[in-house]
N, C-alpha and C. Protein backbone atom coordinates (compact mmCIF):
# COMPACT_ATOMS: atom_id res chain seq x y z
N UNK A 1 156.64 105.58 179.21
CA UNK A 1 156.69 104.54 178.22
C UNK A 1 155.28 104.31 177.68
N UNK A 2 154.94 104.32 176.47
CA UNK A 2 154.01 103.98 175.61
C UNK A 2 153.12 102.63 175.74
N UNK A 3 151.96 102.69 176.45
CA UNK A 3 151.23 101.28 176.29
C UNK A 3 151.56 100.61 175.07
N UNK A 4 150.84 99.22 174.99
CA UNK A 4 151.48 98.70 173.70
C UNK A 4 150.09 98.72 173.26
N UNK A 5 150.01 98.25 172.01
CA UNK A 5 148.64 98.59 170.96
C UNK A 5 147.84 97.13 171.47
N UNK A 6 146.53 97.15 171.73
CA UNK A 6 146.22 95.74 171.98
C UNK A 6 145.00 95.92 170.38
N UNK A 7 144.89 94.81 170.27
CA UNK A 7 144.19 94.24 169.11
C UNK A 7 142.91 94.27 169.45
N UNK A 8 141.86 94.62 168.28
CA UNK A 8 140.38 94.62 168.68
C UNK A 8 139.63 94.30 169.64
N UNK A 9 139.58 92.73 170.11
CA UNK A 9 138.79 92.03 170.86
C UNK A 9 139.79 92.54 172.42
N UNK A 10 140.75 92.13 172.66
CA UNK A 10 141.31 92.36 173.93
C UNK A 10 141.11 93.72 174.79
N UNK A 11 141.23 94.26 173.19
CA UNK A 11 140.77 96.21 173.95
C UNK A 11 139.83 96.36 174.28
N UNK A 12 138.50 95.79 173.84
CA UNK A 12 137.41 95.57 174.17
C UNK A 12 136.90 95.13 175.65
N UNK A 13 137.77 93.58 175.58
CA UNK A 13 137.72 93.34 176.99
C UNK A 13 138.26 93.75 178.00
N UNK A 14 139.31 94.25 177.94
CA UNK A 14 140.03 95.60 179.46
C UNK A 14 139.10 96.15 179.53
N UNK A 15 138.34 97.01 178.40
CA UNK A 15 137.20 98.19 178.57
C UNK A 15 136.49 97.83 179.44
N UNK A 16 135.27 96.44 178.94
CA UNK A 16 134.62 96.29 179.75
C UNK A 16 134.92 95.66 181.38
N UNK A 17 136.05 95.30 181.50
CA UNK A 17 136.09 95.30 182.62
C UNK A 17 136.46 96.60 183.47
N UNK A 18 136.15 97.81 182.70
CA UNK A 18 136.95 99.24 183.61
C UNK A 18 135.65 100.29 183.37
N UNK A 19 134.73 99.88 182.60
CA UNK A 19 133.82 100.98 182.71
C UNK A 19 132.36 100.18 182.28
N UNK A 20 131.26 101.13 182.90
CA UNK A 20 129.99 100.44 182.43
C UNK A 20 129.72 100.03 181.17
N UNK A 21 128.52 99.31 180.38
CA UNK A 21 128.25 99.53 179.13
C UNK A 21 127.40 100.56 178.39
N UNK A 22 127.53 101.45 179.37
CA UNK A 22 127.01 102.89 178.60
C UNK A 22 128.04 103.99 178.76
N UNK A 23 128.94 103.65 179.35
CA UNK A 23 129.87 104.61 178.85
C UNK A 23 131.12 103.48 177.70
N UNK A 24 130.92 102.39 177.92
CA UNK A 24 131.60 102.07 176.23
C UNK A 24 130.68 102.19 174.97
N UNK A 25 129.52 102.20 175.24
CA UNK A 25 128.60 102.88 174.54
C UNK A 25 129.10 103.85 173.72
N UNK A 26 128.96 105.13 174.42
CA UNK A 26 129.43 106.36 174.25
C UNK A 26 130.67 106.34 173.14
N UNK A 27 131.70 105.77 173.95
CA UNK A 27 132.69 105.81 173.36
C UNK A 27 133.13 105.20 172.54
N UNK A 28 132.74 104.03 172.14
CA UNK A 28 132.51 103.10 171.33
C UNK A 28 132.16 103.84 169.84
N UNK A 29 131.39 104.15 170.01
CA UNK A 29 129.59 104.71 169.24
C UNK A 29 131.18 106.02 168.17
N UNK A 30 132.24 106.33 168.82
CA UNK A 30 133.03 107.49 167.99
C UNK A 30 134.61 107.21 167.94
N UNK A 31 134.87 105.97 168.74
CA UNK A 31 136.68 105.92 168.52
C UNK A 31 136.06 103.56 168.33
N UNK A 32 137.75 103.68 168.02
CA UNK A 32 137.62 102.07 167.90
C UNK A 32 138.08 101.58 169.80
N UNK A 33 138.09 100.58 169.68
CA UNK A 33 138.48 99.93 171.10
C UNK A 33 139.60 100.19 171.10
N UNK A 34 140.50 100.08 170.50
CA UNK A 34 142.14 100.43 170.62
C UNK A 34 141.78 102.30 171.32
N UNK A 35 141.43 102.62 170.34
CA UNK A 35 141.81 103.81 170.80
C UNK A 35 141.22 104.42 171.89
N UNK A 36 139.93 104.36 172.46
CA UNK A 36 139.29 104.15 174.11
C UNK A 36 140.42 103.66 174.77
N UNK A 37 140.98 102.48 175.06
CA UNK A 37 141.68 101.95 175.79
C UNK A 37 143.29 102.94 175.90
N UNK A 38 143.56 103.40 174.80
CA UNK A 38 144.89 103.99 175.24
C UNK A 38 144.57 105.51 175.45
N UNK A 39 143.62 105.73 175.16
CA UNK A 39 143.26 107.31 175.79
C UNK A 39 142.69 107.11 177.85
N UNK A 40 142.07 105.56 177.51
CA UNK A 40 141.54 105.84 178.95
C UNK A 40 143.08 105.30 180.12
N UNK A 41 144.25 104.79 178.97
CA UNK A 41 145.59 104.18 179.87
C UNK A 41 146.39 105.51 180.23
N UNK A 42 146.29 105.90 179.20
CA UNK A 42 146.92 108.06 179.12
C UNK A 42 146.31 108.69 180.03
N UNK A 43 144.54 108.66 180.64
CA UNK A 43 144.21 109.27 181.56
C UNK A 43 144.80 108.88 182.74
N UNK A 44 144.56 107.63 183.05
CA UNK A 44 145.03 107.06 184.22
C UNK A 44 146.07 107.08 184.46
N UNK A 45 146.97 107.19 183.78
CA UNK A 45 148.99 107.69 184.13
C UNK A 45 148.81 109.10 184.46
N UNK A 46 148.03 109.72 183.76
CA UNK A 46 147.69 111.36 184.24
C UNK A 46 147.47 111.95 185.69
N UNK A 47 146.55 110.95 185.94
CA UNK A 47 145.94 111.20 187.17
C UNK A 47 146.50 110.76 187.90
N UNK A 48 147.31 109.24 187.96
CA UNK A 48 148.69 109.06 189.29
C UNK A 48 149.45 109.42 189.10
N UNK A 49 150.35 110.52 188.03
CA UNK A 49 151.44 111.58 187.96
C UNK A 49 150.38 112.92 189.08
N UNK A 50 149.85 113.15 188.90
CA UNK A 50 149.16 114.37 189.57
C UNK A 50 149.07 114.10 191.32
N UNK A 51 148.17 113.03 191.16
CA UNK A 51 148.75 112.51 192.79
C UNK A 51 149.39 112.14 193.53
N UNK A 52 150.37 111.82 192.90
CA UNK A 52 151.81 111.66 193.28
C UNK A 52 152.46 112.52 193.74
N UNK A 53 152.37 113.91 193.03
CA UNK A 53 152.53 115.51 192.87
C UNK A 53 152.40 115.30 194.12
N UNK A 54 151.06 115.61 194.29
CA UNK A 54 150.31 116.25 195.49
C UNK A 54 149.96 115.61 196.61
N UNK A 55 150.41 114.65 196.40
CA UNK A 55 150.34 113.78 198.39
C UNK A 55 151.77 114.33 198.50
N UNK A 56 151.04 113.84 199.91
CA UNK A 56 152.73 114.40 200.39
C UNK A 56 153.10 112.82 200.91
N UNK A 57 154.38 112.86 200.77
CA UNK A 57 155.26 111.30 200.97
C UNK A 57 155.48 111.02 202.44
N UNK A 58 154.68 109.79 203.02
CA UNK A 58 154.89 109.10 204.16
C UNK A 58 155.94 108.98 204.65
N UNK A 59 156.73 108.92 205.82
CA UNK A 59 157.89 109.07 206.47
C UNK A 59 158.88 110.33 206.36
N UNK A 60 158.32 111.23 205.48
CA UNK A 60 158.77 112.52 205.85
C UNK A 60 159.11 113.79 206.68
C-alpha cells in the first residue's frame, strides 16, 4: 500500500527526525521534502521485505 503524500512542512519534519542535517542537506539540495520522505518510506519497506526473507521465523 502506497504511503500517503504528506505536505511540505510535515515531510520535512519526519525527515528531520530520521536523518542528520547533512544528509537532508544532500537531499534536500535535489528532490523536494515530499519526495525524500517517500523514497526514504520505499527504502525502508524494502529493507523489512528483505529481512523478513531472510531471518528465519522463531518457533520453527
Amino acid at each position: 500500500m502506497p504511503s500517503p503524500v504528506l505536505p511540505e512542512r510535515p515531510a520535512r519534519a519526519a525527515l528531520a527526525a530520521h536523518f542528520t542535517p547533512a544528509q537532508l542537506a544532500a537531499a534536500l539540495a535535489q528532490f523536494s521534502a515530499q519526495e525524500v520522505w517517500e523514497e526514504s518510506d520505499r527504502s525502508h519497506r524494502l529493507v523489512e521485505a528483505r529481512t523478513a526473507q531472510s531471518s528465519p521465523r522463531s518457533g520453527r
